[in-house]
N, C-alpha and C. Protein backbone atom coordinates (compact mmCIF):
# COMPACT_ATOMS: atom_id res chain seq x y z
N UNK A 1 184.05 59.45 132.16
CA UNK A 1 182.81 59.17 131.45
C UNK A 1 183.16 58.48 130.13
N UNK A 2 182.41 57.18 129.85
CA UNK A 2 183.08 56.95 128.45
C UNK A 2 181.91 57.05 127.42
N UNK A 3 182.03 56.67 126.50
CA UNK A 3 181.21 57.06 125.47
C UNK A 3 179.56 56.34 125.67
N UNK A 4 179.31 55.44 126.17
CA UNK A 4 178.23 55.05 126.31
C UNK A 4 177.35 55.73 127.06
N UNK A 5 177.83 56.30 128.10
CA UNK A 5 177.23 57.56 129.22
C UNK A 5 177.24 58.64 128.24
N UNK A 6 178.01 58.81 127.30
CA UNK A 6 177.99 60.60 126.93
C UNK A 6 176.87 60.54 125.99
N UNK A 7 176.40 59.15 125.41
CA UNK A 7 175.58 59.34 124.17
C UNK A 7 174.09 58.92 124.93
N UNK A 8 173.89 58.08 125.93
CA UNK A 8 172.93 58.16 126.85
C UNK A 8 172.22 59.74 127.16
N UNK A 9 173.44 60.20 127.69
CA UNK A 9 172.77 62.27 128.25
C UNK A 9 172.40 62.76 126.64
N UNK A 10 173.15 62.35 126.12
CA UNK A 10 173.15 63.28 124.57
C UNK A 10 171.43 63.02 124.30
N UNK A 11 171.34 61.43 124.16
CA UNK A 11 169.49 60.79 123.81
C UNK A 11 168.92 61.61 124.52
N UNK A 12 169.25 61.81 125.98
CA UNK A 12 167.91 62.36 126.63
C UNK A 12 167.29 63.49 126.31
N UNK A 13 168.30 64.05 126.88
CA UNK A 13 168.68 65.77 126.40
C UNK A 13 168.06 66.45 125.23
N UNK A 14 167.86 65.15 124.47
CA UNK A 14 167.51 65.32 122.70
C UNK A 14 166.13 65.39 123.01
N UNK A 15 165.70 64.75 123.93
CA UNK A 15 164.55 63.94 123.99
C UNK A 15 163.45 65.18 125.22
N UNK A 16 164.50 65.67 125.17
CA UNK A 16 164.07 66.53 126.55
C UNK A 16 163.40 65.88 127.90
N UNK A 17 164.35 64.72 128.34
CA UNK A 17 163.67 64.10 129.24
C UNK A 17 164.96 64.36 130.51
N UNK A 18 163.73 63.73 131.70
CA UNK A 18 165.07 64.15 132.92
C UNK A 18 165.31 62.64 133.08
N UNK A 19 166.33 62.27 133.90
CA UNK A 19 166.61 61.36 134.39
C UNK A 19 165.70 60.17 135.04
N UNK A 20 164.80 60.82 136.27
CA UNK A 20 163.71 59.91 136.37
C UNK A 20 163.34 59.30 135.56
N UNK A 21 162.54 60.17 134.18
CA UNK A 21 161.41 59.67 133.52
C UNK A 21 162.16 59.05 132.24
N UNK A 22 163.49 58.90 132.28
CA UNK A 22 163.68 57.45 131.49
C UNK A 22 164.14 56.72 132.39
N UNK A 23 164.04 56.63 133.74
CA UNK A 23 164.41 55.55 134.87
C UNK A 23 163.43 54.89 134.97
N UNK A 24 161.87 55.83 134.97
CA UNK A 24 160.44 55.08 135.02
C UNK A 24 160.31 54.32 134.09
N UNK A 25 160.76 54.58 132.56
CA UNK A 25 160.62 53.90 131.79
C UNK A 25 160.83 52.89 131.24
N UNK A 26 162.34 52.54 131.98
CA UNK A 26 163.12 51.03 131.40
C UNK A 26 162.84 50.29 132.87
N UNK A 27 161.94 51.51 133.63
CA UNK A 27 161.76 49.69 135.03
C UNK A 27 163.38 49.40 136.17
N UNK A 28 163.69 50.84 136.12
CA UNK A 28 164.62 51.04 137.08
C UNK A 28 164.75 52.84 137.96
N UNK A 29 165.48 52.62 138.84
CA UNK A 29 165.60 53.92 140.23
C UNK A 29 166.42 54.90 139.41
N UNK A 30 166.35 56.27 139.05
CA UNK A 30 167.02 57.49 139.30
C UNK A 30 168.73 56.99 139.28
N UNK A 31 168.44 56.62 140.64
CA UNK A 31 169.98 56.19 140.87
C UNK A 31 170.89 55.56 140.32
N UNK A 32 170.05 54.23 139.42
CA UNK A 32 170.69 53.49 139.10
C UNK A 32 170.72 53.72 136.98
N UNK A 33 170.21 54.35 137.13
CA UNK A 33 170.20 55.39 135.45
C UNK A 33 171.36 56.28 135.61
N UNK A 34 171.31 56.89 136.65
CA UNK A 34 172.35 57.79 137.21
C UNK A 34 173.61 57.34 136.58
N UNK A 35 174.16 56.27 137.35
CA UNK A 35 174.77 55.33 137.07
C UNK A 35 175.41 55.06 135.41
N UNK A 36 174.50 54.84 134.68
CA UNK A 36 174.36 54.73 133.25
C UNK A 36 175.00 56.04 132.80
N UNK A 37 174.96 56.97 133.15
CA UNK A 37 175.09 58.52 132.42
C UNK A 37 176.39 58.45 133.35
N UNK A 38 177.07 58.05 134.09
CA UNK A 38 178.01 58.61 134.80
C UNK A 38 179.16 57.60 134.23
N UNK A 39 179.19 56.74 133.59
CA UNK A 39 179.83 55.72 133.19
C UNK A 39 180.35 54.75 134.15
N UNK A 40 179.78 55.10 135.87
CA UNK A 40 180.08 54.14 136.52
C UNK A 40 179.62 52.76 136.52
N UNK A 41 178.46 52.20 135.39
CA UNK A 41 178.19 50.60 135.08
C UNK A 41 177.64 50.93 133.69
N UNK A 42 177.85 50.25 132.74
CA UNK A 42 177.15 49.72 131.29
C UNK A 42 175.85 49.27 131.34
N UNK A 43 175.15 50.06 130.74
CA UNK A 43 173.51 49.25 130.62
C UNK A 43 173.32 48.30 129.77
N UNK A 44 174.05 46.98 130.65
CA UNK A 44 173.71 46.08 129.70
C UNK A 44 172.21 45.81 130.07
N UNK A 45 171.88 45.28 131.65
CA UNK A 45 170.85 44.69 131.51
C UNK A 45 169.27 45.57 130.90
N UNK A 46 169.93 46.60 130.65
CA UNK A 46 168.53 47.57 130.39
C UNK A 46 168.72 48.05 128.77
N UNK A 47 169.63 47.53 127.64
CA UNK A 47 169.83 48.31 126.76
C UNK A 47 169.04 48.02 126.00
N UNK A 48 167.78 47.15 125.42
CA UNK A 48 166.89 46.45 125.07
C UNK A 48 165.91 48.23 125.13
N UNK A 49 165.73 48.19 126.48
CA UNK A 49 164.66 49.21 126.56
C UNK A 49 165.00 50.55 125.97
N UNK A 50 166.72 50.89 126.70
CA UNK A 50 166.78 52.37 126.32
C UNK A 50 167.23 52.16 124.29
N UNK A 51 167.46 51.06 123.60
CA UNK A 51 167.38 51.82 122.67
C UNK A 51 165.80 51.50 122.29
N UNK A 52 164.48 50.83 122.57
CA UNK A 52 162.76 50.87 122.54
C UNK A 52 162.96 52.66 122.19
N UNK A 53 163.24 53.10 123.66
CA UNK A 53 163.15 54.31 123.95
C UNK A 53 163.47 55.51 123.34
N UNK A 54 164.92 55.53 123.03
CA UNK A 54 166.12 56.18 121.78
C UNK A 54 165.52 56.07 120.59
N UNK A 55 165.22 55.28 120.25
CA UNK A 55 165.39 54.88 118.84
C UNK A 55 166.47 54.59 118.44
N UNK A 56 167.36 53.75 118.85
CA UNK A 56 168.70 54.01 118.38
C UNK A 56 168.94 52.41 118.53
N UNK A 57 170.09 52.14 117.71
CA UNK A 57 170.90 50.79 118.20
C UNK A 57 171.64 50.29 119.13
N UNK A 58 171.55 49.17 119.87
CA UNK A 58 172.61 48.89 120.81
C UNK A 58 174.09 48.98 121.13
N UNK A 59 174.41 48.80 119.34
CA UNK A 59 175.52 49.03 119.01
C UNK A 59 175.80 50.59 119.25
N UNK A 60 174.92 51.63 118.66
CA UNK A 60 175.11 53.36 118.62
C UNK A 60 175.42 53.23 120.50
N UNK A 61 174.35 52.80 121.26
CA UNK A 61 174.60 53.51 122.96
C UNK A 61 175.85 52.98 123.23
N UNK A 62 176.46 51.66 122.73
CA UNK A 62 176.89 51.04 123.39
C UNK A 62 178.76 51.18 122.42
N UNK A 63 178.81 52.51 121.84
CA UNK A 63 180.03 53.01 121.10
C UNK A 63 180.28 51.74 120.05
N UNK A 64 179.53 51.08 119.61
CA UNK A 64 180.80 49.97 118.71
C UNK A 64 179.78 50.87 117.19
N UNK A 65 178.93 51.75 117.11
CA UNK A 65 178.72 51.89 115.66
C UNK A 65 178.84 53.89 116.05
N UNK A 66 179.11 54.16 114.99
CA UNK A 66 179.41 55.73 115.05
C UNK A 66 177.69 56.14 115.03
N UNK A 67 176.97 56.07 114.26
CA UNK A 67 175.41 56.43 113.72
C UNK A 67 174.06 55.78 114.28
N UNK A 68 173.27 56.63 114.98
CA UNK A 68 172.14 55.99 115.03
C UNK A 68 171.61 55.54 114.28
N UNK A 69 170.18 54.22 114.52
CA UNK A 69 169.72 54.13 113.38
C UNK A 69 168.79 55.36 112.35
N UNK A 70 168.42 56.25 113.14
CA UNK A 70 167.45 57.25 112.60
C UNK A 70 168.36 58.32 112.38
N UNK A 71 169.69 58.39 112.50
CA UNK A 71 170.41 59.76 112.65
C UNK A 71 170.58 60.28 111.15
N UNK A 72 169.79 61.52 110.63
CA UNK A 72 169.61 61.96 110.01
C UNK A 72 170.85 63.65 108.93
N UNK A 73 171.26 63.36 110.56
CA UNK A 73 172.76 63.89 109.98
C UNK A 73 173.87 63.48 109.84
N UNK A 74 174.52 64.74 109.01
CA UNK A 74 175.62 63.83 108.06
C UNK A 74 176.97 63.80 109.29
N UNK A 75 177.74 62.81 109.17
CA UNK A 75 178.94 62.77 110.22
C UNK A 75 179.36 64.36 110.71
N UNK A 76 180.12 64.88 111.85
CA UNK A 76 180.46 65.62 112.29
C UNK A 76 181.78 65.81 113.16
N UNK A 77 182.64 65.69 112.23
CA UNK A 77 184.21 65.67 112.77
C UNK A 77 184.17 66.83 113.79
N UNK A 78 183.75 67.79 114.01
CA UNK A 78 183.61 68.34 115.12
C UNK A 78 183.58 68.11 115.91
N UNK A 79 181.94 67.89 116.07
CA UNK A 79 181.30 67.06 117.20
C UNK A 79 182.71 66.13 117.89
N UNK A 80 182.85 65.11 116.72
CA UNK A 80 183.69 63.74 117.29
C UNK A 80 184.67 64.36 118.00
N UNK A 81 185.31 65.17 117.84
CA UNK A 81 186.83 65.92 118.42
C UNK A 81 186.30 66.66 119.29
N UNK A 82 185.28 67.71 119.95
CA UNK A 82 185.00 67.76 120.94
C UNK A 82 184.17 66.19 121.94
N UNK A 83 183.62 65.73 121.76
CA UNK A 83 183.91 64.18 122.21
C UNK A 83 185.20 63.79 123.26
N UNK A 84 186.18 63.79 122.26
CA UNK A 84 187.27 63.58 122.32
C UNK A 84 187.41 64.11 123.47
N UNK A 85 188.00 65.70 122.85
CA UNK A 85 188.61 66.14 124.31
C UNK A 85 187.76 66.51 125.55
N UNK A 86 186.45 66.55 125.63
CA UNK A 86 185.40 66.34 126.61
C UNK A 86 185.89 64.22 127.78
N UNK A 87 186.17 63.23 126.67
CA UNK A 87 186.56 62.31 127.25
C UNK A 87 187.90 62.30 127.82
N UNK A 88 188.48 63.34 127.70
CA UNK A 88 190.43 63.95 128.20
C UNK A 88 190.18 64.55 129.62
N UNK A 89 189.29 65.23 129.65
CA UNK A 89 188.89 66.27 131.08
C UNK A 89 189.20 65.17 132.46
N UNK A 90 189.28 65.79 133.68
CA UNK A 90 189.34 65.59 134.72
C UNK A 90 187.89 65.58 135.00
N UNK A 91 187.46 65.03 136.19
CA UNK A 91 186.30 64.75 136.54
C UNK A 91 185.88 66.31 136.45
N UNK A 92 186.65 67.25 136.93
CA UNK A 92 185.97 68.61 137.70
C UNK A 92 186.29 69.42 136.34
N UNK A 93 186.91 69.13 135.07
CA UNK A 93 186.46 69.67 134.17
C UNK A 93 185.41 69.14 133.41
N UNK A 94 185.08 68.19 133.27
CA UNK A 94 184.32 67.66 132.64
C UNK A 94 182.98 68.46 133.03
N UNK A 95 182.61 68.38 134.67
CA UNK A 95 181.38 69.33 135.86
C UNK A 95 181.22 70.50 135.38
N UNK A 96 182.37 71.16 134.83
CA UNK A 96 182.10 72.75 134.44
C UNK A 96 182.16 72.39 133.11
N UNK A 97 182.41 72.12 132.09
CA UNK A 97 181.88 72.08 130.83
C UNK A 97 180.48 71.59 130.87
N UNK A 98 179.82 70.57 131.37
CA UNK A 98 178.17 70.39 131.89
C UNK A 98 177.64 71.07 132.25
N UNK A 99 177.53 71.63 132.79
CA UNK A 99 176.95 73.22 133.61
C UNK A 99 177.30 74.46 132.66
N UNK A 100 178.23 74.59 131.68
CA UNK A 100 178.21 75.53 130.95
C UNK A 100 177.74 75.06 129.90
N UNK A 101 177.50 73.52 129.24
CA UNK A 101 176.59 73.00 128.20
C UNK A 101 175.00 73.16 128.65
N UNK A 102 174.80 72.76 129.79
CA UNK A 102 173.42 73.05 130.30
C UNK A 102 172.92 74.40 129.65
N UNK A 103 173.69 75.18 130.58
CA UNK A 103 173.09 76.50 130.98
C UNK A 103 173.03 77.30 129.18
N UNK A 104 173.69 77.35 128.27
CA UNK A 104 173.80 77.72 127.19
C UNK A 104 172.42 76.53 126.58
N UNK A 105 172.32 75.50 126.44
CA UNK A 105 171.39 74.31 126.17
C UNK A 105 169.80 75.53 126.61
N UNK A 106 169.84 75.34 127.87
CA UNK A 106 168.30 75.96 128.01
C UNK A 106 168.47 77.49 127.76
N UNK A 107 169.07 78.34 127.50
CA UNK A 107 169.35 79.60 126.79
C UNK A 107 168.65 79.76 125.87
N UNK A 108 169.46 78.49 124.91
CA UNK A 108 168.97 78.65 123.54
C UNK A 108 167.43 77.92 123.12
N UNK A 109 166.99 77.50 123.49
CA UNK A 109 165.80 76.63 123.93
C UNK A 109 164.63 77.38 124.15
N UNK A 110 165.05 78.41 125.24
CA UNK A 110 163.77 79.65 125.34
C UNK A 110 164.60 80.41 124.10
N UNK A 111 165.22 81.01 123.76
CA UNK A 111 165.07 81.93 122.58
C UNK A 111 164.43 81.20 121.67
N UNK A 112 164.76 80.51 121.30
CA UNK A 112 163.69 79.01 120.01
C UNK A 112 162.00 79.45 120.92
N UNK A 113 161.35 78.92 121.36
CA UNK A 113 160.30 79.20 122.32
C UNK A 113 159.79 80.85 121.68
N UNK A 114 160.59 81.85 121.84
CA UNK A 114 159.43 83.12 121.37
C UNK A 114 159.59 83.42 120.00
């Protein structure tokens, strides 16, 4: 996965959207968004829309600037170094760190909620 896919899931996620419904939105299939988040092709021909969508710069989805344009927080050497070693994983670690980001993600989501 390289960085353009990881900050794609990151937007959505933010955004609380699924996959479809930013596939409906830039005027392309599930599949081929899929695609986008998996780092198996670059959205070039669609990056126009997803940053409409993001709010963000071409440059931010597309790794050449560290900061969105709206990103309101301050840098996070953390963050960046898990990044990092999240981009080190094997495919099938990478699967179980997702599924254990998920599952902790909507955890905390309903506790926020009551």
């Amino acid at each position: 996965m390289n960085i353009s896919a990881m900050r794609l899931r990151m937007l959505r996620q933010q955004m609380g959207l699924s996959q479809q419904k930013v596939a409906d939105a830039i005027g392309i299939t599930r599949t081929a968004y899929n695609k986008y988040e998996s780092g198996a092709i670059r959205p070039n021909q669609k990056i126009r829309e997803l940053c409409d969508l993001f709010h963000v710069s071409a440059d931010y989805i597309l790794g050449n600037d560290e900061t969105s344009k709206e990103e309101a927080a301050p840098p996070n050497p953390h963050a960046d170094d898990q990044i990092r070693k999240y981009l080190g994983l094997s495919d099938s670690g990478r699967s179980i760190v997702d599924i254990t980001l998920d599952a902790v993600y909507q955890l905390e989501r309903k506790k926020s909620k009551n």
